[in-house]
N, C-alpha and C. Protein backbone atom coordinates (compact mmCIF):
# COMPACT_ATOMS: atom_id res chain seq x y z
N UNK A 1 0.86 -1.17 0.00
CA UNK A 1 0.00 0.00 0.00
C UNK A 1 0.90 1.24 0.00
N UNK A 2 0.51 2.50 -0.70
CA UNK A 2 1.57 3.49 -0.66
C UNK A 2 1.19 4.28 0.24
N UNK A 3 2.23 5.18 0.85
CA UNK A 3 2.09 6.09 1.46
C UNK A 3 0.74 6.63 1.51
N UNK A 4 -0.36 7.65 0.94
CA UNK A 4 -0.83 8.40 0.76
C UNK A 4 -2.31 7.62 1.06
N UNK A 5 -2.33 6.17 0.41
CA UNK A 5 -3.61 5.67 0.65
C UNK A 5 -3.46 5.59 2.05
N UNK A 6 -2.17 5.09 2.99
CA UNK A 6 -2.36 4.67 4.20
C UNK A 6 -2.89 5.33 5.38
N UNK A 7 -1.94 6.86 5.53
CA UNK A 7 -2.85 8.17 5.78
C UNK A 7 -4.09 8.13 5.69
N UNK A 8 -4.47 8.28 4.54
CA UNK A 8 -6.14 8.18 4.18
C UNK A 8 -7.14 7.35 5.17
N UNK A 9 -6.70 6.17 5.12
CA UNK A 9 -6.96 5.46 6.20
C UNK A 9 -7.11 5.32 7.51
N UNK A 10 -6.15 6.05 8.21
CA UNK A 10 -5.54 6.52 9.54
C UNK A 10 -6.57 7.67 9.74
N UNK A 11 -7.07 8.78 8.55
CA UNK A 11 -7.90 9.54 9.17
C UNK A 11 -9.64 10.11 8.90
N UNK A 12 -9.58 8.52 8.14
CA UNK A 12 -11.13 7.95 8.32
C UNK A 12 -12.12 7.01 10.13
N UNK A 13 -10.87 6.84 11.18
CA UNK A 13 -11.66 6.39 11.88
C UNK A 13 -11.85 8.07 12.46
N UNK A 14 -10.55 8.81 12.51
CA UNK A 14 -10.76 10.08 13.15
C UNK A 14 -11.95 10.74 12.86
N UNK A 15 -12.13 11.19 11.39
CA UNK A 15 -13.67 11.91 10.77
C UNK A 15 -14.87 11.11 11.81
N UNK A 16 -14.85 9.81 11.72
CA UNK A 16 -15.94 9.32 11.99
C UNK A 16 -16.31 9.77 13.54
N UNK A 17 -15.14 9.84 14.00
CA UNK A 17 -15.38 9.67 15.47
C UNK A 17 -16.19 11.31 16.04
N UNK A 18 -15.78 12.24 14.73
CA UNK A 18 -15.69 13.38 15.04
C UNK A 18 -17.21 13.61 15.07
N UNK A 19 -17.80 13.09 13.55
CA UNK A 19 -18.79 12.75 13.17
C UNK A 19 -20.21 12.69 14.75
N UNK A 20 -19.46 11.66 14.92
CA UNK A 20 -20.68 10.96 15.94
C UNK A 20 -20.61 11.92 17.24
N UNK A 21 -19.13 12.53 17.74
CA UNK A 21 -19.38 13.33 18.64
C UNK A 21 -19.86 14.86 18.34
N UNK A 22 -19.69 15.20 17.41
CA UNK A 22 -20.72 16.14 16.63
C UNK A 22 -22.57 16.31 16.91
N UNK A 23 -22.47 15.07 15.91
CA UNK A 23 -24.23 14.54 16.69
C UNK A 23 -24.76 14.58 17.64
N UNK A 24 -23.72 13.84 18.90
CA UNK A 24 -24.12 13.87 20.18
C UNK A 24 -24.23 15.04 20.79
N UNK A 25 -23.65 15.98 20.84
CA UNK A 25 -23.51 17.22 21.11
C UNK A 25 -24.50 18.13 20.31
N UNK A 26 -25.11 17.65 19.24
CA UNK A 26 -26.42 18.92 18.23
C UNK A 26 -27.33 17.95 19.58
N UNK A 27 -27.52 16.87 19.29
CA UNK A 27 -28.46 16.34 20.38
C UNK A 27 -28.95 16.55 21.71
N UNK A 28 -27.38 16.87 22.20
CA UNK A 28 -27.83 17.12 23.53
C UNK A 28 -28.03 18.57 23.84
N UNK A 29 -27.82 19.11 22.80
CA UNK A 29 -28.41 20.82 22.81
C UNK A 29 -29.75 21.21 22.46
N UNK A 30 -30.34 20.31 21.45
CA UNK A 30 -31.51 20.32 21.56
C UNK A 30 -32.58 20.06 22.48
N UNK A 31 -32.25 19.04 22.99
CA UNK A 31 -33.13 17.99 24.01
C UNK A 31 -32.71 19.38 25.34
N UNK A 32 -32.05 20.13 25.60
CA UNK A 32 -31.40 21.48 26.76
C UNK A 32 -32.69 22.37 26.17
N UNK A 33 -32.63 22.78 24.86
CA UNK A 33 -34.06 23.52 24.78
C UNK A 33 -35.36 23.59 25.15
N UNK A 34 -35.66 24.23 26.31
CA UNK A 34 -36.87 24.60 26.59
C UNK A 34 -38.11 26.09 26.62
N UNK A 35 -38.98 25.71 25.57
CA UNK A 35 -40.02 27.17 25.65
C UNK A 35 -41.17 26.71 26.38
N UNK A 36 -41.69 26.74 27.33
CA UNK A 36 -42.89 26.17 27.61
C UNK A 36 -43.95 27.48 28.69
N UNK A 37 -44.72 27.38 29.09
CA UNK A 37 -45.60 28.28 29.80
C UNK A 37 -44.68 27.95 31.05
N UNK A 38 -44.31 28.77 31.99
CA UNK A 38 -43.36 29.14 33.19
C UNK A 38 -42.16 28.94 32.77
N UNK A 39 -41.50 28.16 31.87
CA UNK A 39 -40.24 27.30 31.62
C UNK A 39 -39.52 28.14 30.31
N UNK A 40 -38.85 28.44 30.33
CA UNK A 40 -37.65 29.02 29.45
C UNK A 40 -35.91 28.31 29.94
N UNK A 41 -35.43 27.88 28.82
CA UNK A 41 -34.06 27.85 29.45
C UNK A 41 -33.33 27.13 27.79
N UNK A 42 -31.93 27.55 27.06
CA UNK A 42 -31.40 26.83 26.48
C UNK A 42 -31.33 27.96 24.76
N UNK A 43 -32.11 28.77 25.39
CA UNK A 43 -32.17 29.60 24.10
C UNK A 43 -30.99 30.63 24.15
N UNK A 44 -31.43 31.70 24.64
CA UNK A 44 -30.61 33.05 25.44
C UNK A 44 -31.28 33.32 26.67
N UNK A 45 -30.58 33.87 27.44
CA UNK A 45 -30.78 34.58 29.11
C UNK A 45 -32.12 35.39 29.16
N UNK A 46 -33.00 35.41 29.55
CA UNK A 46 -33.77 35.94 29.62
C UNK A 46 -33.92 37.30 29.68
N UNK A 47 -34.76 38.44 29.33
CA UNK A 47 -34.25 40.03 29.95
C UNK A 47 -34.75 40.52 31.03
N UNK A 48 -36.58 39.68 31.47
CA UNK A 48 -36.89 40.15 32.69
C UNK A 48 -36.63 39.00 33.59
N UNK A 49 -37.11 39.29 34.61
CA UNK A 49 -37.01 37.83 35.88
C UNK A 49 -38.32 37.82 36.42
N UNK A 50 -39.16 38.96 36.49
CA UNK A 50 -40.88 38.64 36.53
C UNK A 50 -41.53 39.50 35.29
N UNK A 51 -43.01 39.27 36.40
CA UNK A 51 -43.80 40.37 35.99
C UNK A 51 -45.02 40.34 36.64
N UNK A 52 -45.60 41.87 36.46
CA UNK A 52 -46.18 42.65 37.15
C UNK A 52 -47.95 42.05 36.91
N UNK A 53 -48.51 41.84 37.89
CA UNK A 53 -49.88 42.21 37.47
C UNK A 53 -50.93 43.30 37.49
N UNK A 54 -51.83 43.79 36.57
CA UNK A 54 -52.51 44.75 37.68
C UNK A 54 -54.13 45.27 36.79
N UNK A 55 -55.01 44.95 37.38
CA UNK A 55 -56.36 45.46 37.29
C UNK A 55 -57.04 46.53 36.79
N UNK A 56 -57.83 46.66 35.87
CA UNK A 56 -58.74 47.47 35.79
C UNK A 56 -59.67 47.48 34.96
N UNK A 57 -60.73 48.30 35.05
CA UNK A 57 -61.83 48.05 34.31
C UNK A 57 -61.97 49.25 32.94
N UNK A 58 -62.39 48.51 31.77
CA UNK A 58 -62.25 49.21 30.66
C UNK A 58 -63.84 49.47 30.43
N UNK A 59 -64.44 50.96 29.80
CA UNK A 59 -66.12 50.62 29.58
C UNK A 59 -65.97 50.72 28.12
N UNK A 60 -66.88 49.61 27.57
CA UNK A 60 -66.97 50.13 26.60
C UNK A 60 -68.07 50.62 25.59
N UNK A 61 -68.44 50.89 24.37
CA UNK A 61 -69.35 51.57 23.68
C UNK A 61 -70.65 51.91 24.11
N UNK A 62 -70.85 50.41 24.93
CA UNK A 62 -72.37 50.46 25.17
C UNK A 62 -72.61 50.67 26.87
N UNK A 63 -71.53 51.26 27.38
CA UNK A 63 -71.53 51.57 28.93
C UNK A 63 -70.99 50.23 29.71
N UNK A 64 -71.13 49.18 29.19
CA UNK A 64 -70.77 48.00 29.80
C UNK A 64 -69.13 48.07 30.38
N UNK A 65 -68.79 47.53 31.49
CA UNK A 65 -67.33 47.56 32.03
C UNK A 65 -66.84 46.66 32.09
N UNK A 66 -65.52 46.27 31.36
CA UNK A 66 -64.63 45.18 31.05
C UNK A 66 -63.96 44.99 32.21
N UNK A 67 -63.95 43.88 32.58
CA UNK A 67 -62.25 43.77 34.27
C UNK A 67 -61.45 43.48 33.22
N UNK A 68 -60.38 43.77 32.76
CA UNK A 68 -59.33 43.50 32.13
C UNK A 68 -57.49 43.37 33.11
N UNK A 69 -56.98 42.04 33.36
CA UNK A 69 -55.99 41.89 33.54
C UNK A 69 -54.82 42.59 32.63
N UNK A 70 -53.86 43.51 33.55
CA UNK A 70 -52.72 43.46 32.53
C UNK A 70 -51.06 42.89 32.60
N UNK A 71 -50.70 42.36 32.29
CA UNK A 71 -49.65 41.31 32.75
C UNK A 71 -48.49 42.09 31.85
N UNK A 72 -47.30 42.68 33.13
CA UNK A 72 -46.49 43.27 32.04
C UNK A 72 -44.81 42.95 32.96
N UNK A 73 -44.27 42.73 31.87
CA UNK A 73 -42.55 42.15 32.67
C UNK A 73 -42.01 43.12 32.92
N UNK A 74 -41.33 42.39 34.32
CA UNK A 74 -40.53 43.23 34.92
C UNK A 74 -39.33 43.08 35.60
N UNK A 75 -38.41 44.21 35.56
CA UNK A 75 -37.25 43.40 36.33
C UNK A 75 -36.66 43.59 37.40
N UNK A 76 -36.74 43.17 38.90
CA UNK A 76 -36.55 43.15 40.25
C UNK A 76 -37.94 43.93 40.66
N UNK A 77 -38.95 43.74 40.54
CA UNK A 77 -40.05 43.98 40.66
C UNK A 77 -41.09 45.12 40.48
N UNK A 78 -39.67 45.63 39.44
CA UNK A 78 -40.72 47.17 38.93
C UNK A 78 -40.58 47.02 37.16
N UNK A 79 -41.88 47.57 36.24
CA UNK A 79 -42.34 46.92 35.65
C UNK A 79 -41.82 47.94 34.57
N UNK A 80 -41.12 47.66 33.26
CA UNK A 80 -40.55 48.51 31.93
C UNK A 80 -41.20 49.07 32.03
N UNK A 81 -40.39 50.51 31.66
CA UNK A 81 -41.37 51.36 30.68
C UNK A 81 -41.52 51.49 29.03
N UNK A 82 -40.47 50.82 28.65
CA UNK A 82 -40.22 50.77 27.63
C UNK A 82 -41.59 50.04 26.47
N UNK A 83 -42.06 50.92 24.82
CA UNK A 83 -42.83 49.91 24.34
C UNK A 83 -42.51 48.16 24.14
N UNK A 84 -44.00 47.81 24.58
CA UNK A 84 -43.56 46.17 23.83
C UNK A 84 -44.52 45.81 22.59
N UNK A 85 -44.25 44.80 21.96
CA UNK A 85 -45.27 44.53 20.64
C UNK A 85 -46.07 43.51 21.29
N UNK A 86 -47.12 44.11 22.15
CA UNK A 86 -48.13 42.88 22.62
C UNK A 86 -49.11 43.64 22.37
N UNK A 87 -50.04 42.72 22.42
CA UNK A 87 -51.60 43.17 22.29
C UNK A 87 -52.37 42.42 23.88
């Protein structure tokens, strides 16, 4: 066998190995991803750490009065002022 094929050889188990620990590692970064209702973790750091609740009643057209919750994040327990794109 010459030189050049033998090499070749020598760094086909390496690729492979690289291969599979590659995989394992997209794998186990995925399966770390979590979005769920209370649950975040695996994406990026979060920007708030709570949020705020707070009450009130909206009337509308026809005199009728809405209780409307408003749920807005916040961080160490006072709530942005900054706009957000929620509805």
């Amino acid at each position: 066998m010459n030189r050049q094929a033998n090499q070749s050889w020598r760094t086909l188990p390496t690729l492979s190995i690289a291969l599979v620990l590659w995989v394992l590692v997209a794998r186990n970064a995925q399966e770390a991803l979590v979005s769920e209702l209370g649950q975040y973790k695996g994406y990026t750091e979060p920007i708030y750490d709570q949020w705020v609740r707070t009450s009130q009643y909206v009337t509308v057209w026809d005199g009728t009065r809405l209780a409307v919750d408003i749920l807005r994040p916040a961080r160490g327990g006072v709530p942005v002022e900054e706009p957000l794109p929620v509805i």
